[in-house]
N, C-alpha and C. Protein backbone atom coordinates (compact mmCIF):
# COMPACT_ATOMS: atom_id res chain seq x y z
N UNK A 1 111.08 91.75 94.03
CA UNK A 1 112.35 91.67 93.37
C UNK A 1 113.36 92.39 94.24
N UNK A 2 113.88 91.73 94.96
CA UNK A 2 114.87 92.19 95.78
C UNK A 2 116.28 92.36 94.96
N UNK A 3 116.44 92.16 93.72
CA UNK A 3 117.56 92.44 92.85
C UNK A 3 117.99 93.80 92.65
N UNK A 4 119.00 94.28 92.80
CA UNK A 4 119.45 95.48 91.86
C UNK A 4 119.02 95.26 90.36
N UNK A 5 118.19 96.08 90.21
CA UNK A 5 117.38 95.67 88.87
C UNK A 5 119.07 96.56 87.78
N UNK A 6 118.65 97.52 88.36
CA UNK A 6 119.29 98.72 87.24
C UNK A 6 121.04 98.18 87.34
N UNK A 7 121.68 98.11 88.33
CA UNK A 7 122.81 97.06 88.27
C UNK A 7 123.06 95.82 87.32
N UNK A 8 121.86 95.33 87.46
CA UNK A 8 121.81 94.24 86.30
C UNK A 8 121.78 94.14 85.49
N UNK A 9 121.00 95.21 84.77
CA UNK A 9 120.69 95.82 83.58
C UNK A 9 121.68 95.84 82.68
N UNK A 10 122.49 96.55 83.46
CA UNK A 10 123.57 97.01 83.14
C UNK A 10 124.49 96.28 82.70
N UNK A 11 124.34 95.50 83.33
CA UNK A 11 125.66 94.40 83.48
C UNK A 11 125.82 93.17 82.29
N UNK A 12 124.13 92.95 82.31
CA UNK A 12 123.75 92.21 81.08
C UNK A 12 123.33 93.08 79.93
N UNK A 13 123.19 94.27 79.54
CA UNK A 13 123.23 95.21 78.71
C UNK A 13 125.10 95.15 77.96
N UNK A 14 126.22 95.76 79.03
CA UNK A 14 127.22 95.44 78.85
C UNK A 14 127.72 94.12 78.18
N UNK A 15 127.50 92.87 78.74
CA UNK A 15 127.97 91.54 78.27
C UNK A 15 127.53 91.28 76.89
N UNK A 16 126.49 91.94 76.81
CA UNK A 16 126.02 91.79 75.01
C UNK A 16 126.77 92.91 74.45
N UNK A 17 127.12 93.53 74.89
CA UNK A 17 127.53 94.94 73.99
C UNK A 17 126.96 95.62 73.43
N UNK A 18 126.37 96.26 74.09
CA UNK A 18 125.29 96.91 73.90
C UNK A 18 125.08 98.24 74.69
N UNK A 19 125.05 99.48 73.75
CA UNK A 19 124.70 100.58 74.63
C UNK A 19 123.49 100.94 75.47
N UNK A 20 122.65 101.89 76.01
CA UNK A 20 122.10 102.34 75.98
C UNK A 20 121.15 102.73 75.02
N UNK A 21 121.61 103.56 73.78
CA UNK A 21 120.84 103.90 72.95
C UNK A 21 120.81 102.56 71.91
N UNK A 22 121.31 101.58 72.22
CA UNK A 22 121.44 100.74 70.68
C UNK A 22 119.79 99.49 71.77
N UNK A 23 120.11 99.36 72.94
CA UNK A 23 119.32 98.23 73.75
C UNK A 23 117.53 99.18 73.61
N UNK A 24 117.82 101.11 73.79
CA UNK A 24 116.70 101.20 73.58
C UNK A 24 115.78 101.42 72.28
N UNK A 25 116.90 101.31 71.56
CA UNK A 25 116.25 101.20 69.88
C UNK A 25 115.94 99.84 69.39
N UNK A 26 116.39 98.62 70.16
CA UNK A 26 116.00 97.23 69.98
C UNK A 26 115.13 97.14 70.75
N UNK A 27 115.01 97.68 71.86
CA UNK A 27 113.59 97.12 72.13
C UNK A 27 112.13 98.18 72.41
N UNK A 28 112.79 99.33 71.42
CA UNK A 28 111.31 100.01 71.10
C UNK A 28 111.21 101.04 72.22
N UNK A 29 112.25 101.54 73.29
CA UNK A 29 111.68 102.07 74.53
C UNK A 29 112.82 103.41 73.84
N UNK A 30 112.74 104.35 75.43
CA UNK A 30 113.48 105.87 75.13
C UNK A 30 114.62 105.17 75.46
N UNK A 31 115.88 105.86 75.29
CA UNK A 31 117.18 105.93 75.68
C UNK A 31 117.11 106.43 77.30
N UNK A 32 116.16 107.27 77.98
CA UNK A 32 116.01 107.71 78.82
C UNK A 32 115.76 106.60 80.17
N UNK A 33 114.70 106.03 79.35
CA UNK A 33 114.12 104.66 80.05
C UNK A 33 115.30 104.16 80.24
N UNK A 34 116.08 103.80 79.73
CA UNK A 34 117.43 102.47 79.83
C UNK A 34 117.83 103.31 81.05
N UNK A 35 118.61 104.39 80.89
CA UNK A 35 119.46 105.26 82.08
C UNK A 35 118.74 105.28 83.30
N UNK A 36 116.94 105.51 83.26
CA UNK A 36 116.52 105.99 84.74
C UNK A 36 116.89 104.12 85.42
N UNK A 37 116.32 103.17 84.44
CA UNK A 37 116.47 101.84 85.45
C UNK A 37 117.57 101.67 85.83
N UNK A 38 118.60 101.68 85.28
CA UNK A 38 119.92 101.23 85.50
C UNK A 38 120.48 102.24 86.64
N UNK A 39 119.93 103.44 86.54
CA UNK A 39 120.32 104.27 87.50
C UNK A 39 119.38 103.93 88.72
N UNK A 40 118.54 103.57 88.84
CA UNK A 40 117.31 102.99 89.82
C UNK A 40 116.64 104.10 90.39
N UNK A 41 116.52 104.82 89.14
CA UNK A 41 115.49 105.52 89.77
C UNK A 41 113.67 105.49 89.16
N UNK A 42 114.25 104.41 88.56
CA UNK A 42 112.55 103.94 88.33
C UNK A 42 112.75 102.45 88.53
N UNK A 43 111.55 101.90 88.81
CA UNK A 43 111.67 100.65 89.25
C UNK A 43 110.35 100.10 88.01
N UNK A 44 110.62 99.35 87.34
CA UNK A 44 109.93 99.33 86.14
C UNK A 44 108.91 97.54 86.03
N UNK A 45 107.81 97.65 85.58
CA UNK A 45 106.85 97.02 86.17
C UNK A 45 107.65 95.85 85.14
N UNK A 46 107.10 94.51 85.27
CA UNK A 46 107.80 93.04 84.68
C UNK A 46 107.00 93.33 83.35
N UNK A 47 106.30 94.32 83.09
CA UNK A 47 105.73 94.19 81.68
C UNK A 47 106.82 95.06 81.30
N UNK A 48 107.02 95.95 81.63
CA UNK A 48 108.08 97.17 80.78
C UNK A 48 110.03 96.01 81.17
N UNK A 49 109.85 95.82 81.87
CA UNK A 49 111.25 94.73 81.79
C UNK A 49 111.35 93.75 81.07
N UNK A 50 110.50 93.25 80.68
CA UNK A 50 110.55 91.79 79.51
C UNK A 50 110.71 92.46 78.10
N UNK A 51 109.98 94.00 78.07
CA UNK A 51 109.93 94.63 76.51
C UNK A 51 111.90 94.94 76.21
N UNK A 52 111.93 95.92 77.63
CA UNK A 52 113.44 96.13 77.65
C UNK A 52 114.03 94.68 77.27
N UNK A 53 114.28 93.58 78.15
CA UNK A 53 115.02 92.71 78.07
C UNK A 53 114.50 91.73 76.53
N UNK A 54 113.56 91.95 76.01
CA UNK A 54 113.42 91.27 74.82
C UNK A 54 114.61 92.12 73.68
N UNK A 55 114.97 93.11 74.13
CA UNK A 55 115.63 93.82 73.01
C UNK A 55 117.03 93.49 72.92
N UNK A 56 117.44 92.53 73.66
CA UNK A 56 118.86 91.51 74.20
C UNK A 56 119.27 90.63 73.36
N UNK A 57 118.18 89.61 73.04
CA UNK A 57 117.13 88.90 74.11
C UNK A 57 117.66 88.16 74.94
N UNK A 58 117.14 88.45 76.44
CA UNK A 58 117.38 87.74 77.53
C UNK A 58 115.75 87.53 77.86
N UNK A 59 115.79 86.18 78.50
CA UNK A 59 114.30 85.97 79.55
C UNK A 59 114.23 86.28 80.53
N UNK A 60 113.36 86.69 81.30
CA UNK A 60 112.89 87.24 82.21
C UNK A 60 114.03 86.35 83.42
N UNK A 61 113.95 84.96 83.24
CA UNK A 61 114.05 84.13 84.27
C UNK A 61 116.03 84.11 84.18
N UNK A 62 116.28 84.29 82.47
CA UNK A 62 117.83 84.30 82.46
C UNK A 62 118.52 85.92 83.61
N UNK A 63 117.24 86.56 83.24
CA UNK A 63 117.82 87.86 83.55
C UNK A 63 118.21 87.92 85.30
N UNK A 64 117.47 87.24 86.07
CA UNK A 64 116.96 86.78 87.56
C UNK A 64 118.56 85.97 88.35
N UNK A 65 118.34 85.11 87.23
CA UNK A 65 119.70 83.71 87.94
C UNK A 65 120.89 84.39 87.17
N UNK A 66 121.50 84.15 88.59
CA UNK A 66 122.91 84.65 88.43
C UNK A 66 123.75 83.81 87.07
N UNK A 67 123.19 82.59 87.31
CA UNK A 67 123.83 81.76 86.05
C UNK A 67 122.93 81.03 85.14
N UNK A 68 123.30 81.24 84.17
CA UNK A 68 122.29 80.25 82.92
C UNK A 68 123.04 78.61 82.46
N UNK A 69 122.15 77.85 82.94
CA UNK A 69 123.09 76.69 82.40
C UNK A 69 122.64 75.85 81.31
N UNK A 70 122.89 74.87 80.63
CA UNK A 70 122.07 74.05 79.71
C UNK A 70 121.57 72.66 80.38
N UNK A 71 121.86 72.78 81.30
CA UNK A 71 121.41 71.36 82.25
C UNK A 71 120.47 71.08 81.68
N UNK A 72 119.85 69.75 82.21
CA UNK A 72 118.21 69.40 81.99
C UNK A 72 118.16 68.84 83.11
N UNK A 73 117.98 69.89 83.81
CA UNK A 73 117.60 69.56 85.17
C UNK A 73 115.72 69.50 85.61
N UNK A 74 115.49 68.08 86.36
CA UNK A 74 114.03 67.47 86.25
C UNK A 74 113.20 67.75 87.32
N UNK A 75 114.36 67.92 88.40
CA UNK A 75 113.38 68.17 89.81
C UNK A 75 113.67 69.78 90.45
N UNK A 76 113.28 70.26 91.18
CA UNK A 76 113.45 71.38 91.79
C UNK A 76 112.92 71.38 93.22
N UNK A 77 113.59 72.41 94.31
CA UNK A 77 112.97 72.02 95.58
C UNK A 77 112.04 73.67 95.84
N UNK A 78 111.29 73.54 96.67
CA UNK A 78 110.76 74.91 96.56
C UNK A 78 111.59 75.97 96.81
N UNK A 79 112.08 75.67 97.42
CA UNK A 79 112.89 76.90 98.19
C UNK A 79 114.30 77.81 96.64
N UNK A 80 114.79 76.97 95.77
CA UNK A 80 114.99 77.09 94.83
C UNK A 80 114.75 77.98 93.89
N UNK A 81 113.36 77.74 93.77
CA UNK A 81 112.94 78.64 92.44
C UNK A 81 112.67 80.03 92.68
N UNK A 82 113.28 80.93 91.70
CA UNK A 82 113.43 82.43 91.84
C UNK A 82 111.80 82.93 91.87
N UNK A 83 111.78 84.20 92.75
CA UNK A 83 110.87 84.98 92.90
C UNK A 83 110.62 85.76 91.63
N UNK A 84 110.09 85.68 90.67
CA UNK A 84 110.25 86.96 89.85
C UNK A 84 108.83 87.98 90.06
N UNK A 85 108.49 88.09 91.24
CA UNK A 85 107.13 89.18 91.09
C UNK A 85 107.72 89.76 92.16
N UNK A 86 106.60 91.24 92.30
CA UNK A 86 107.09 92.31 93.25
C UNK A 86 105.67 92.61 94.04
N UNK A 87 105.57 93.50 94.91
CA UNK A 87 104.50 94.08 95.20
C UNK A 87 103.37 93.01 95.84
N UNK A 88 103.67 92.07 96.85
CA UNK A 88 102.64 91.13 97.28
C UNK A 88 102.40 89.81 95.54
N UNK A 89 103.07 89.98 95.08
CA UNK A 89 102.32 89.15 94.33
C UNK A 89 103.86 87.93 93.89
N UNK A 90 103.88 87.21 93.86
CA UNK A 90 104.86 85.91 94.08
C UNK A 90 104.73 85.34 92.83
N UNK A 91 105.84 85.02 92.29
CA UNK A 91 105.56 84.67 90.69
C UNK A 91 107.22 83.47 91.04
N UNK A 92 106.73 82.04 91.12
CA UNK A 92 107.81 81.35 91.09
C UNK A 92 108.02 80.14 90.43
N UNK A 93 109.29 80.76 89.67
CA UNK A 93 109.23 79.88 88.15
C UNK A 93 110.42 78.31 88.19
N UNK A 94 109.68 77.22 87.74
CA UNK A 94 109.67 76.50 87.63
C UNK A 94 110.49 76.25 86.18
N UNK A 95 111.53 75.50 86.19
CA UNK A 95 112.75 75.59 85.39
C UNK A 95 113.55 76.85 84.68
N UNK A 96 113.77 77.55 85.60
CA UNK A 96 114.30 79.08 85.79
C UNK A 96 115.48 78.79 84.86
N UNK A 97 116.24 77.52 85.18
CA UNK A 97 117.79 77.09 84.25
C UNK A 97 117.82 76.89 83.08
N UNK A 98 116.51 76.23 82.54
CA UNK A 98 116.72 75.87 81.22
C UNK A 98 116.87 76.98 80.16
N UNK A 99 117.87 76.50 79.33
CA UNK A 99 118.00 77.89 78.21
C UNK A 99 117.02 77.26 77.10
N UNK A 100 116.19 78.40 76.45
CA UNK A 100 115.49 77.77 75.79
C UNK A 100 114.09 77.09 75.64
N UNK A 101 113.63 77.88 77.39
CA UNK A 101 112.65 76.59 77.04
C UNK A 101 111.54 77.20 76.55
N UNK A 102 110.39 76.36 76.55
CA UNK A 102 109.29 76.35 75.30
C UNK A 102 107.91 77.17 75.89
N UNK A 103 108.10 76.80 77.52
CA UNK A 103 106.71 77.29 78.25
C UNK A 103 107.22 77.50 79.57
N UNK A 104 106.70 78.34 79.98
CA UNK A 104 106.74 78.66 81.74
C UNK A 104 105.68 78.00 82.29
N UNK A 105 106.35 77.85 83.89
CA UNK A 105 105.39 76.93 84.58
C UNK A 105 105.42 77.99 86.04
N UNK A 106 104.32 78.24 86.61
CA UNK A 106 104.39 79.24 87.96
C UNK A 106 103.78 78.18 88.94
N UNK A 107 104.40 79.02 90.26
CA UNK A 107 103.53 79.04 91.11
C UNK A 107 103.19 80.77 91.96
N UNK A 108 101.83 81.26 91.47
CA UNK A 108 101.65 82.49 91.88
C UNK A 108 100.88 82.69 93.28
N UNK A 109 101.54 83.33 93.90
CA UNK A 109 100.59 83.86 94.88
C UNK A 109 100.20 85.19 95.32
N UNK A 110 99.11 85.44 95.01
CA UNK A 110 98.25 87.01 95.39
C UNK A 110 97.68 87.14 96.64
N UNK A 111 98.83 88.10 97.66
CA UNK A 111 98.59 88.35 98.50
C UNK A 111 96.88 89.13 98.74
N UNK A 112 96.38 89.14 99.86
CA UNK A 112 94.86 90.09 99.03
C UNK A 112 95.12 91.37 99.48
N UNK A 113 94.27 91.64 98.25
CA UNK A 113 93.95 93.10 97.91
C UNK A 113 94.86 92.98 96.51
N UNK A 114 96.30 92.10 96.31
CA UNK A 114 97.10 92.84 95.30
C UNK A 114 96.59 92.50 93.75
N UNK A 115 96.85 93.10 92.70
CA UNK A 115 96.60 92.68 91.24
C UNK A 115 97.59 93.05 90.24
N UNK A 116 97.56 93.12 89.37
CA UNK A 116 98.47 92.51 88.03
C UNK A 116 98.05 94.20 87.93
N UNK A 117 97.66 95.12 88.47
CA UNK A 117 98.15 96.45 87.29
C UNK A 117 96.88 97.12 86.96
N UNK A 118 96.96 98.31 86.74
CA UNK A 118 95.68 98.78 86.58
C UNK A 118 95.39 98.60 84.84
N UNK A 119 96.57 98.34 84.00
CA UNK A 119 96.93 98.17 82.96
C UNK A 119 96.39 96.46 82.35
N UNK A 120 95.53 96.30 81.43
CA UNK A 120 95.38 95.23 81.41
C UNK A 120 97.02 94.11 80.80
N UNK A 121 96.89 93.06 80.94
CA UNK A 121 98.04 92.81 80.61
C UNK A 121 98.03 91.77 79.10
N UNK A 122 98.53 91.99 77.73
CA UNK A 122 98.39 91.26 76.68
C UNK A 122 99.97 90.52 76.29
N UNK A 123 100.05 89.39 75.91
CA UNK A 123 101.17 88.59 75.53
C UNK A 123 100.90 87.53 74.32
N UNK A 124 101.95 87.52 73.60
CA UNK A 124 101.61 86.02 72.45
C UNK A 124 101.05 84.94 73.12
N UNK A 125 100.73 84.22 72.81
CA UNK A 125 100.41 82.46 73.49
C UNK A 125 99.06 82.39 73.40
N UNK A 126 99.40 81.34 74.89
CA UNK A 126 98.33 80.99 75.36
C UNK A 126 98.28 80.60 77.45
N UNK A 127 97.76 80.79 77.90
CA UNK A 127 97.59 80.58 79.24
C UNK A 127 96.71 79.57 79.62
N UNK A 128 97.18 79.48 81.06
CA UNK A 128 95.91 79.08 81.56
C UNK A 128 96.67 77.99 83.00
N UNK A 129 95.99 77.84 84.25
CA UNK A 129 95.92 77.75 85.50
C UNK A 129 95.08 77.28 86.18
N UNK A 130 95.12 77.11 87.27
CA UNK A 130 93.97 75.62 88.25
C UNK A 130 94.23 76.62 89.96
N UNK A 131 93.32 77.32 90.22
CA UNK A 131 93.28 78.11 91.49
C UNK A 131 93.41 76.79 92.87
N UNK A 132 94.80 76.60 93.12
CA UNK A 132 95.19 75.47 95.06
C UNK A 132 94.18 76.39 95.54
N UNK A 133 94.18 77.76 96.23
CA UNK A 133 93.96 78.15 97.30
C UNK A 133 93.12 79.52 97.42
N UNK A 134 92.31 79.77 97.95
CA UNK A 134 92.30 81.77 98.32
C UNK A 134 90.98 81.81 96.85
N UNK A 135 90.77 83.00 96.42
CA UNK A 135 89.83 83.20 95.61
C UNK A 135 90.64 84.35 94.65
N UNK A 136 90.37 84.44 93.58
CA UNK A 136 90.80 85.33 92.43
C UNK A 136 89.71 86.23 92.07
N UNK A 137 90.00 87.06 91.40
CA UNK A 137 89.05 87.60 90.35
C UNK A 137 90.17 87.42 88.77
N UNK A 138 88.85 87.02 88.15
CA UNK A 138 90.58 86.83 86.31
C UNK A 138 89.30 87.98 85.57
N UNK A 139 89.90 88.37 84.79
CA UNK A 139 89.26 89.09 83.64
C UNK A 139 89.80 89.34 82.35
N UNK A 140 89.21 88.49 81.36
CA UNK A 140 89.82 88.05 80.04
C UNK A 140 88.78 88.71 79.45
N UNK A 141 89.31 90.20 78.69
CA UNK A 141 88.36 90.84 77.87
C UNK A 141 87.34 91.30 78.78
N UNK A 142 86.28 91.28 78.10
CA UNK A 142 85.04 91.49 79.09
C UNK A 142 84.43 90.90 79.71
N UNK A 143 84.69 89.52 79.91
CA UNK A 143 84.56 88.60 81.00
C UNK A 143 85.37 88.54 82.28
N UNK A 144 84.23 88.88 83.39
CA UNK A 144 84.98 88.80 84.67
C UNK A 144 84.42 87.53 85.19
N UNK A 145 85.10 86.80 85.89
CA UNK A 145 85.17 85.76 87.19
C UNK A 145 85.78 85.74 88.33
N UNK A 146 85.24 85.30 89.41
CA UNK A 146 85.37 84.56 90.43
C UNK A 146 85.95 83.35 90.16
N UNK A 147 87.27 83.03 90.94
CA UNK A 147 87.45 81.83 90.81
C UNK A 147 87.64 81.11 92.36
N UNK A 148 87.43 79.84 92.43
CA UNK A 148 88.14 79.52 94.04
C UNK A 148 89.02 78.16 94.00
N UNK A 149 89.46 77.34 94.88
CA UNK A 149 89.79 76.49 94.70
C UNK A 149 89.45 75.24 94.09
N UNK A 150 89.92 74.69 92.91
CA UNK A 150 90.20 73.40 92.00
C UNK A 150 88.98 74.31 90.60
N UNK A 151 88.77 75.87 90.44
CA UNK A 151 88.50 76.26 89.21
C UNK A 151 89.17 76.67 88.36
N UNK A 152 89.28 76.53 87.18
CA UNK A 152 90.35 76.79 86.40
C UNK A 152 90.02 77.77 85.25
N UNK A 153 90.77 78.03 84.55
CA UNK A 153 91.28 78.71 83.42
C UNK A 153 92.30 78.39 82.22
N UNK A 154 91.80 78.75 81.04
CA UNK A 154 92.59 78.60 79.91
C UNK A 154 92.27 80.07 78.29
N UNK A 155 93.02 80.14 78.20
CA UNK A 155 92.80 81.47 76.91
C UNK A 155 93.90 82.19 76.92
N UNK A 156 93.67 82.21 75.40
CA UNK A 156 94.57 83.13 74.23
C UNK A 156 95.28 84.52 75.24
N UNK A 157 96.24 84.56 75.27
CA UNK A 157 97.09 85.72 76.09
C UNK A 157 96.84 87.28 75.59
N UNK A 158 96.68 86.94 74.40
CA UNK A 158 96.67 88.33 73.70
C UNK A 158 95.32 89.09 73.48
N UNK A 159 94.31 88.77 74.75
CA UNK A 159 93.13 88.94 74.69
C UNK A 159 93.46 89.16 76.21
N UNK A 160 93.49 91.01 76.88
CA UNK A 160 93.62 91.64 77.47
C UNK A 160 93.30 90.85 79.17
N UNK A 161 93.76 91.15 79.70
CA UNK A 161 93.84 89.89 80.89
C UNK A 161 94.29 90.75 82.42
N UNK A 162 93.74 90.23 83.32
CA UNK A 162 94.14 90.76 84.50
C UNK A 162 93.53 90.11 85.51
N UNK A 163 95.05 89.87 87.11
CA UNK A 163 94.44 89.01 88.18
C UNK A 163 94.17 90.13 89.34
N UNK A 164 93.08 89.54 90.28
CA UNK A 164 93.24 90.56 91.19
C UNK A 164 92.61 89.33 92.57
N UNK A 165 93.18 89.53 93.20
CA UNK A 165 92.86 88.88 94.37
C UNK A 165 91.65 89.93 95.64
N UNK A 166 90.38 89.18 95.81
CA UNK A 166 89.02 90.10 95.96
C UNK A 166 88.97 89.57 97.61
N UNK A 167 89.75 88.54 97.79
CA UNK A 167 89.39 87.79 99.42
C UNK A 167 90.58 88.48 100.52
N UNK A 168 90.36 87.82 101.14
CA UNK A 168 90.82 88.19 103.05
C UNK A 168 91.85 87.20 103.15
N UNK A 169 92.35 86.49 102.26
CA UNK A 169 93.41 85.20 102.10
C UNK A 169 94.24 84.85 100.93
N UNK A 170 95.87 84.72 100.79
CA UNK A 170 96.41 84.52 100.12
C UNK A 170 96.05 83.85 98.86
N UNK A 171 96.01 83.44 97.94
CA UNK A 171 95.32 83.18 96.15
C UNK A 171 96.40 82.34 96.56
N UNK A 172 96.34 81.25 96.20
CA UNK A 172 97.43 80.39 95.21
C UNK A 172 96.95 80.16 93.93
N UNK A 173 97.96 79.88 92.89
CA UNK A 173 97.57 79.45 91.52
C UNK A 173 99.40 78.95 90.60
N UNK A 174 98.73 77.78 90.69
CA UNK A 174 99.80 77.00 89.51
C UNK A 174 99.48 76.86 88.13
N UNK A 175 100.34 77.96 87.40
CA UNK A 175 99.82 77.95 85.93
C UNK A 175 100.82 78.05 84.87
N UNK A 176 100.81 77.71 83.91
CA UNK A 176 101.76 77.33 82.57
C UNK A 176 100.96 78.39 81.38
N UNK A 177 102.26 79.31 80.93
CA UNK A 177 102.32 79.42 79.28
C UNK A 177 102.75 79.46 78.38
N UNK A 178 102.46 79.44 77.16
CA UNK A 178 103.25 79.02 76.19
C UNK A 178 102.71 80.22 75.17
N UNK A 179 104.01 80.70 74.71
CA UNK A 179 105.53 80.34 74.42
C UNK A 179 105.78 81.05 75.85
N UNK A 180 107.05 80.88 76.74
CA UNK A 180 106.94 81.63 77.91
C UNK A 180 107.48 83.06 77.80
N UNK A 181 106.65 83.71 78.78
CA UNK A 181 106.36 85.34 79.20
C UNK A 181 107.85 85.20 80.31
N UNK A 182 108.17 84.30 81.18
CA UNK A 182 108.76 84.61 82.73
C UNK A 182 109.82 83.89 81.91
């Protein structure tokens, strides 16, 4: 995320009208939290930014693009679609414009060695993905796997989850969920 996160914050915090203490009482966090991001002195993981930005509500992907439009726009070129991951790990979302929409669509890539967090990660829905390239490790609950290319995945989000890339080569993975997280 090469964005001024805490700039932004701000900015779309402001346009709603919205303080500090009113954005961190909507979305459940400290008043403190709001000030260190916006001030950038914490750089706050996409799980603690979606909680913040749910308290708006803005999406992850509104929060990213400079502009939100209502288009229905059908095609996209790669180069296009916003980065929303940090830290080796590539999270690029596929109808970033639409207001409204129903499901996210990625294309992720896990540099190796990187993973989703030492934190498992839980969300409403449902998931699920088809490994292009590289090898994964997924772990849904207490099931761990190996995955490699053309194996897939599907399950309930809210059943503790985490990716970690275990190989010597970039992971690809194109995956959709619903209702969308990005």
């Amino acid at each position: 995320m090469s964005e001024d996160i805490g700039e932004r914050l701000k900015a779309v915090r402001q346009k709603h009208d919205l303080s500090q203490r009113a954005l961190a009482k909507r979305a459940g966090v400290t008043n403190g939290l709001i000030s260190l991001i916006e001030q950038n002195r914490v750089s706050p993981s996409i799980a603690s930014l979606k909680k913040v930005l749910d308290g708006i509500p803005i999406s992850l992907a509104e929060f990213f693009t400079a502009e939100v439009t209502d288009q229905h726009k059908t095609f996209y070129q790669a180069g296009e679609l916003p980065d929303l991951g940090k830290e080796g790990i590539s999270y690029r979302l596929v109808g970033y414009d639409r207001h409204g929409r129903q499901m996210s669509i990625l294309r992720e890539i896990y540099e190796p060695g990187t993973d989703t967090g030492a934190d498992m990660l839980t969300h409403d829905g449902e998931e699920g993905g088809v490994v292009v390239q590289g090898r994964i490790e997924l772990t849904v609950g207490n099931d761990v796997r190996q995955l490699g290319p053309g194996d897939s995945y599907y399950f309930e989000s809210k059943i503790p989850h985490r990716f970690r890339n275990v190989g010597d080569e970039p992971c690809e993975i194109v995956s959709a969920n619903s209702p969308p997280t990005f």
